[in-house]
C-alpha atoms as a PDB file:
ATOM      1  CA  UNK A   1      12.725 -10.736  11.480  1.00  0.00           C
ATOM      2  CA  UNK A   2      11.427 -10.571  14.829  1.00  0.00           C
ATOM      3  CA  UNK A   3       8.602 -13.235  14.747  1.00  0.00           C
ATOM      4  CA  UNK A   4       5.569 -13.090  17.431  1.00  0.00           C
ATOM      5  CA  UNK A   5       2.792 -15.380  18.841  1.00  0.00           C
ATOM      6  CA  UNK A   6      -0.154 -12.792  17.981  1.00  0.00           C
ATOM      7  CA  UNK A   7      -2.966 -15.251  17.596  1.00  0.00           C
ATOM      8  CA  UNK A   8      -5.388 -13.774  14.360  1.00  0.00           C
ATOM      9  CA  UNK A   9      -7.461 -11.289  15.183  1.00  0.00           C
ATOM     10  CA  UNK A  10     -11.089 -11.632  14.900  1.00  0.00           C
ATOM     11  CA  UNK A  11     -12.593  -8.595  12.592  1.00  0.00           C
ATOM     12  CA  UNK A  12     -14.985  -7.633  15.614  1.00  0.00           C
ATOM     13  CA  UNK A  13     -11.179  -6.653  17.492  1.00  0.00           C
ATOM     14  CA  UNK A  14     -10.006  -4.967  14.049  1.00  0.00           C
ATOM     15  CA  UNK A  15     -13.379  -3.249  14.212  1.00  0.00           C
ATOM     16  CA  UNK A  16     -13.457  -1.805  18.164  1.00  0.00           C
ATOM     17  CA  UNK A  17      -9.892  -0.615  17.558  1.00  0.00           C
ATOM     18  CA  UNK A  18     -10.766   0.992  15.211  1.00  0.00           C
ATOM     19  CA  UNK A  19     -13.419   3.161  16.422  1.00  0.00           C
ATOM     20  CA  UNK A  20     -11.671   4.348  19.366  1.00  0.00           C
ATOM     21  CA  UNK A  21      -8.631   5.312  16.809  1.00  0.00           C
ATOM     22  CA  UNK A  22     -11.045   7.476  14.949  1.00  0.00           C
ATOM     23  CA  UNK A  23     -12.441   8.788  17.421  1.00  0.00           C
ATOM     24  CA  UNK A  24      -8.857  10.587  18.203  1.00  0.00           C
ATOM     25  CA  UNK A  25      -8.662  11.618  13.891  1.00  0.00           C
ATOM     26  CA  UNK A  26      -8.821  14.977  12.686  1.00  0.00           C
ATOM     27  CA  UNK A  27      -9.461  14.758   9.326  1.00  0.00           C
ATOM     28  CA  UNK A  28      -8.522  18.517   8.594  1.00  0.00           C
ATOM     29  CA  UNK A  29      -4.881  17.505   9.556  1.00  0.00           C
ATOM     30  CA  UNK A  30      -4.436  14.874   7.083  1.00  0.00           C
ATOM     31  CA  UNK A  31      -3.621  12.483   9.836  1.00  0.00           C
ATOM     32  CA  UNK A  32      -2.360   9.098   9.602  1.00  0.00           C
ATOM     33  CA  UNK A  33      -0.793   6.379  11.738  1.00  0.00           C
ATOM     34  CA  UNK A  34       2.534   5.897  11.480  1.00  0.00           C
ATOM     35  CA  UNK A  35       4.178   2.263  12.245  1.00  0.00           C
ATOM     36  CA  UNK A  36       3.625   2.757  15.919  1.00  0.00           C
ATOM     37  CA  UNK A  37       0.621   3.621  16.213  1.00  0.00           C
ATOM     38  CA  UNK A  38       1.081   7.209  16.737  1.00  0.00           C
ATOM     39  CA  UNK A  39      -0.566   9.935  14.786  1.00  0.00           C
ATOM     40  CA  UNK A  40       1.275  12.237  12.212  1.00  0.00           C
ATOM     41  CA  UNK A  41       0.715  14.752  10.087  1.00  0.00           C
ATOM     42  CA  UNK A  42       1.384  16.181   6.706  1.00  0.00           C
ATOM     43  CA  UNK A  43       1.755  12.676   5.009  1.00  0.00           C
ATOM     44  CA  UNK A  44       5.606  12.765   2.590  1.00  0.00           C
ATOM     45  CA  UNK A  45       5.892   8.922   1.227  1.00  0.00           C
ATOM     46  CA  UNK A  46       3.453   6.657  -0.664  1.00  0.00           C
ATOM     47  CA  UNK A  47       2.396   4.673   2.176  1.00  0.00           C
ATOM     48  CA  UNK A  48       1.820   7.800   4.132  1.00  0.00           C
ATOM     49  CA  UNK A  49      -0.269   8.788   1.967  1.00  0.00           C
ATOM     50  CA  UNK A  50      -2.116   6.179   1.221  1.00  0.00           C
ATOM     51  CA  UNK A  51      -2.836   6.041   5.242  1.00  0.00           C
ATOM     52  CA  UNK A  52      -4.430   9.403   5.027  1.00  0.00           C
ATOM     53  CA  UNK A  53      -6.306   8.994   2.382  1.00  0.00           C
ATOM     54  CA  UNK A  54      -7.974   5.497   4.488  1.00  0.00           C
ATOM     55  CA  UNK A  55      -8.156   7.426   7.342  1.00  0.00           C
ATOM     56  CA  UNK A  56     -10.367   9.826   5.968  1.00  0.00           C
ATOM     57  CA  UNK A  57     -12.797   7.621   3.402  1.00  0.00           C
ATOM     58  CA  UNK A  58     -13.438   6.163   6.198  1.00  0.00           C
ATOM     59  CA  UNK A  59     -14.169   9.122   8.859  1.00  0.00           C
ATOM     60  CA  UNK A  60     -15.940  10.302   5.943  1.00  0.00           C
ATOM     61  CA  UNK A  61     -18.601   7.062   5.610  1.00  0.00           C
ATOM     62  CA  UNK A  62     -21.064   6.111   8.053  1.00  0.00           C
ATOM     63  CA  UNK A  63     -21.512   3.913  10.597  1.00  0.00           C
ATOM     64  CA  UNK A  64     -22.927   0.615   8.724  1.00  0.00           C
ATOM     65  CA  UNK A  65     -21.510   1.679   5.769  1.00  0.00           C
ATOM     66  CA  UNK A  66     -18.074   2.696   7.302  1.00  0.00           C
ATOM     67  CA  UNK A  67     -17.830  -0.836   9.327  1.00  0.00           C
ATOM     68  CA  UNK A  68     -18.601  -2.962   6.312  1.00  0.00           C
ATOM     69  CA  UNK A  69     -15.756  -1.089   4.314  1.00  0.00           C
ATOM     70  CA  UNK A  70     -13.653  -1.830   6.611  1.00  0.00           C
ATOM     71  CA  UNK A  71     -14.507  -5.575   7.501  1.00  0.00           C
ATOM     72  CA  UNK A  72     -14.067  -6.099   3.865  1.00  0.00           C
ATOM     73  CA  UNK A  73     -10.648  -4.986   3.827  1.00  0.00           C
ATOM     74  CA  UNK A  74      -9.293  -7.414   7.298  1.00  0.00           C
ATOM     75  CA  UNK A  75     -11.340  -9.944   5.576  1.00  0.00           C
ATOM     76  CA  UNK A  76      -9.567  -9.446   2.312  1.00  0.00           C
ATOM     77  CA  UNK A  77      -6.705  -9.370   3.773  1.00  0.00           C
ATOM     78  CA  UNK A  78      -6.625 -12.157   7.109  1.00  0.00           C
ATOM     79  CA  UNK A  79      -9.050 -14.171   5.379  1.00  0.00           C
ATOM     80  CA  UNK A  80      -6.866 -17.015   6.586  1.00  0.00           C
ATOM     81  CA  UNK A  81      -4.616 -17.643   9.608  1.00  0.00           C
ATOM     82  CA  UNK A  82      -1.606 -18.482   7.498  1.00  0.00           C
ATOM     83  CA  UNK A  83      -2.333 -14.741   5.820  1.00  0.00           C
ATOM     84  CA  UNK A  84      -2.618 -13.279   9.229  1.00  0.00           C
ATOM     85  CA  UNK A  85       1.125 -14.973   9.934  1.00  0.00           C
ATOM     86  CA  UNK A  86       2.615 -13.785   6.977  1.00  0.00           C
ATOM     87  CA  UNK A  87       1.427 -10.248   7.645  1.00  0.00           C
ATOM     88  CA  UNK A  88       2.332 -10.252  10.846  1.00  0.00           C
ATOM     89  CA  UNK A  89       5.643 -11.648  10.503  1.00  0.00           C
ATOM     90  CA  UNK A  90       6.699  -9.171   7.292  1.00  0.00           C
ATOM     91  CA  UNK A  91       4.433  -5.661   8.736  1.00  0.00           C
ATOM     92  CA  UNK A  92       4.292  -6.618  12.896  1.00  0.00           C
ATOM     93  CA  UNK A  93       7.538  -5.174  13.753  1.00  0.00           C
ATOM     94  CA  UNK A  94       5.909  -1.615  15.079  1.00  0.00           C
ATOM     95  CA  UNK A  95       3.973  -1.722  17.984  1.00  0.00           C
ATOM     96  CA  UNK A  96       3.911  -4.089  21.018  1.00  0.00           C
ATOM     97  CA  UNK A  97       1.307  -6.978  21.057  1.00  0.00           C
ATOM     98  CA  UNK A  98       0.364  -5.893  24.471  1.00  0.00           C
ATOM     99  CA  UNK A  99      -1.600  -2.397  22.907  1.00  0.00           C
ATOM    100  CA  UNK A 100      -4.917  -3.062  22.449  1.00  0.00           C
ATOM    101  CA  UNK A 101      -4.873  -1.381  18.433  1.00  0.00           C
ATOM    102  CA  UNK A 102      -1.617  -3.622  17.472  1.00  0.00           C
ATOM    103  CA  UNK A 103      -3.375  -6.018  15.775  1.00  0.00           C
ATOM    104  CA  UNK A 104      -5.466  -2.973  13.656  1.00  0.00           C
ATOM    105  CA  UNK A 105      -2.039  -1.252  13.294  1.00  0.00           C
ATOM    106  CA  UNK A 106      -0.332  -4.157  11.706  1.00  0.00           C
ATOM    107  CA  UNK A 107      -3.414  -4.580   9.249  1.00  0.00           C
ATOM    108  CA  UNK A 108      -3.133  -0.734   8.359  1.00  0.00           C
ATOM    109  CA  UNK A 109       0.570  -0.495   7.822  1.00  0.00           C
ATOM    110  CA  UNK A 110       0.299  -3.712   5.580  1.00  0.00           C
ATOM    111  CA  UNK A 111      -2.487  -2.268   3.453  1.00  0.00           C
ATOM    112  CA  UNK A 112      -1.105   0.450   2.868  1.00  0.00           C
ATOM    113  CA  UNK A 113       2.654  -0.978   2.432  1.00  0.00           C
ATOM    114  CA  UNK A 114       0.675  -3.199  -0.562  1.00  0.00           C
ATOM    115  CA  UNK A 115      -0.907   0.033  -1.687  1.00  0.00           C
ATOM    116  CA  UNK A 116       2.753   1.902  -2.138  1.00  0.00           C
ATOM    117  CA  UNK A 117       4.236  -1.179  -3.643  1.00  0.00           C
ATOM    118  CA  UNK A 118       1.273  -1.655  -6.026  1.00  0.00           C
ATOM    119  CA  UNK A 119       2.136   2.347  -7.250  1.00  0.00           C
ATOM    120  CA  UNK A 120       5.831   1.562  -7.800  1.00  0.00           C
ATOM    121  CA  UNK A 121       5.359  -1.722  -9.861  1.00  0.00           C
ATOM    122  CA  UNK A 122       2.445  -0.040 -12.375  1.00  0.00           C
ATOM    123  CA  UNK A 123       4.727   2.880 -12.486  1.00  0.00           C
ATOM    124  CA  UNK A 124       7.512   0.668 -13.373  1.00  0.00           C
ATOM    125  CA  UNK A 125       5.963  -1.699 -15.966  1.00  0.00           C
ATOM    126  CA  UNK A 126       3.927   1.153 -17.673  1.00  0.00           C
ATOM    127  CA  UNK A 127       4.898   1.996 -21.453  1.00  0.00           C
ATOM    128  CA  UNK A 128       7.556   4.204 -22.040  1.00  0.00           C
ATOM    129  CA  UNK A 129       8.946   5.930 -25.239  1.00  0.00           C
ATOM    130  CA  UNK A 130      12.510   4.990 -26.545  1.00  0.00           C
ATOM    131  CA  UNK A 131      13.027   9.010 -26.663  1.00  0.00           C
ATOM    132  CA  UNK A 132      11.802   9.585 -22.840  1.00  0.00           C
ATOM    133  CA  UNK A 133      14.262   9.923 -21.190  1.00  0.00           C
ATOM    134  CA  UNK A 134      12.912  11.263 -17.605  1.00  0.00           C
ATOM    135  CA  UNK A 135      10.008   8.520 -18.423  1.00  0.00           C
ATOM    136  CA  UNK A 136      12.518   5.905 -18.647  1.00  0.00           C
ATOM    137  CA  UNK A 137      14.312   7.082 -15.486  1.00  0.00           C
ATOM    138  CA  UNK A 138      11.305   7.375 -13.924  1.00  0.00           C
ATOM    139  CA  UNK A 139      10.580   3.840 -14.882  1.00  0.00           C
ATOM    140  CA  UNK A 140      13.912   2.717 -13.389  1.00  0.00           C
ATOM    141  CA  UNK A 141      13.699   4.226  -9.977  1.00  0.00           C
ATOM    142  CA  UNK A 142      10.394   2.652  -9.529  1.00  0.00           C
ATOM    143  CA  UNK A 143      11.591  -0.908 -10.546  1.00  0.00           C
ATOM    144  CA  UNK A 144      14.145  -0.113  -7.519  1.00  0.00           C
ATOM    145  CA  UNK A 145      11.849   0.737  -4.949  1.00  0.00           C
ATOM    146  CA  UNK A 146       9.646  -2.246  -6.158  1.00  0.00           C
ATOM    147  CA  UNK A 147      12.852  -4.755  -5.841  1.00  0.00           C
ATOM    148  CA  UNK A 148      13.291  -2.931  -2.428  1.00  0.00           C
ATOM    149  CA  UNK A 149      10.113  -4.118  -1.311  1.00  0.00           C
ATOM    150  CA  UNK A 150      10.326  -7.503  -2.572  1.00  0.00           C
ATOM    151  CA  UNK A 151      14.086  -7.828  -0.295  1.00  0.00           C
ATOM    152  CA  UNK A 152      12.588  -6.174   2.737  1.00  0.00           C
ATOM    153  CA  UNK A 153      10.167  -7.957   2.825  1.00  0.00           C
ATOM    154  CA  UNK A 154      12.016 -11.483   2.546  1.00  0.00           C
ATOM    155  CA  UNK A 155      10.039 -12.125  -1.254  1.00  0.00           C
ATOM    156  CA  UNK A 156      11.900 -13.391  -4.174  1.00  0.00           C
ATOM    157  CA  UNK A 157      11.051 -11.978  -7.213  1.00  0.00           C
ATOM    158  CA  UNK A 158      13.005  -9.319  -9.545  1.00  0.00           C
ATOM    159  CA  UNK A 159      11.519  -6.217 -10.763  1.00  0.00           C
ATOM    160  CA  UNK A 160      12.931  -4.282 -13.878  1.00  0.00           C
ATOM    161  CA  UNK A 161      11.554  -1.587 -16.065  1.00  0.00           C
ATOM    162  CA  UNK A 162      10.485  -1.976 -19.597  1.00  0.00           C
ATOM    163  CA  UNK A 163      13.365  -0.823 -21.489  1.00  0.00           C
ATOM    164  CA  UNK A 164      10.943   0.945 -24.118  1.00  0.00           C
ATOM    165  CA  UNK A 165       8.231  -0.174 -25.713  1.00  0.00           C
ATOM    166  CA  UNK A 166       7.678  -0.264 -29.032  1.00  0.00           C
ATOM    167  CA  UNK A 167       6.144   2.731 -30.250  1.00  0.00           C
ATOM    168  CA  UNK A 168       4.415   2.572 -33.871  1.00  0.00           C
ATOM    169  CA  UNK A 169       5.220   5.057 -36.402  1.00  0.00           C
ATOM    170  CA  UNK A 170       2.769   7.949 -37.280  1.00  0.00           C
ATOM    171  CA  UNK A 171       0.823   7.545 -39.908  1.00  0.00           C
ATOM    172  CA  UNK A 172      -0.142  10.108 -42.516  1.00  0.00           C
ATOM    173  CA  UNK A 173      -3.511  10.397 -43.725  1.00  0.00           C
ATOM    174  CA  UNK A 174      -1.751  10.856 -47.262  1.00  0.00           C
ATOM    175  CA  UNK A 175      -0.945   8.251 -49.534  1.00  0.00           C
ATOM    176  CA  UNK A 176       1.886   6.266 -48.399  1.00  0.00           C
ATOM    177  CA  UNK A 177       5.129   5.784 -50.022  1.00  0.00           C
ATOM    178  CA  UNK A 178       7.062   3.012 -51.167  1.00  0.00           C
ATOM    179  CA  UNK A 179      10.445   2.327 -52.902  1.00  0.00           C
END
């Protein structure tokens, strides 16, 4: 991974960008910025998605209200320098440092990057019948795309489906039988 010297930004800088990228959003669209910095349309993947959907709770909230949302999330987020670096480092490959929203595209892409892997690992983990067979597939490809993340990302950890969970038997409201 490319590594670069972007200092953290200060939320005031996450802020300004910010406003002048909205001010280019059309929320009818369902816009989003992709990795660049570039608006797009008709959202396909997770992250995508999850980028239009930010886009417009946010258009969609006022100004106080709108600015504290979103100083909440770069504070949750860069709430430390060595968070900032680690962000940076894993989601900073897109645009140059040079453009004045890089810093606000980086934090986007990230959020939304933790958004689409936090979807894949609850879909993975979640209970499955023995008998389910799509469920279980299901289950499988999203343990992939989890253990994706975790190796494009440079993380170790492994991801794997539950095989099935245990499912208890029906019981009848009738008497029950024994041998």
């Amino acid at each position: 991974m490319k590594k670069s010297k972007m200092p953290a930004p200060r939320i005031n800088k996450i802020v300004d960008a910010f406003n002048r990228l909205l001010a280019e959003y059309l929320p009818g669209r369902m816009s989003f910025l992709d990795e660049q910095g570039r608006w797009q349309k008709d959202p396909g993947e997770v992250w995508e998605k999850a980028s239009a959907e930010l886009w417009y709770r946010l258009w969609e909230q006022s100004g106080a209200r709108q600015q504290a949302e979103l100083e909440n999330l770069a504070t949750t987020l860069m709430a430390r320098e060595s968070d900032w670096k680690v962000i940076k480092d894993i989601f900073g490959q897109g645009p140059a440092a040079s453009n004045p929203e890089a810093a606000l595209i980086i934090f986007l892409n990230a959020l939304c990057r933790l958004i689409e892997f936090a979807c894949y690992k609850n879909n993975a983990g979640r209970p499955v019948a023995e008998w389910d067979q799509q469920g279980r597939r299901l289950s499988e490809e999203y343990a992939l795309k989890t253990q994706e993340a975790y190796n494009r990302w440079g993380v170790a950890g492994t991801v794997r489906s539950k095989d099935c969970w245990p499912v208890p038997p029906i019981q009848s409201s009738g008497a029950r039988r024994t041998n």
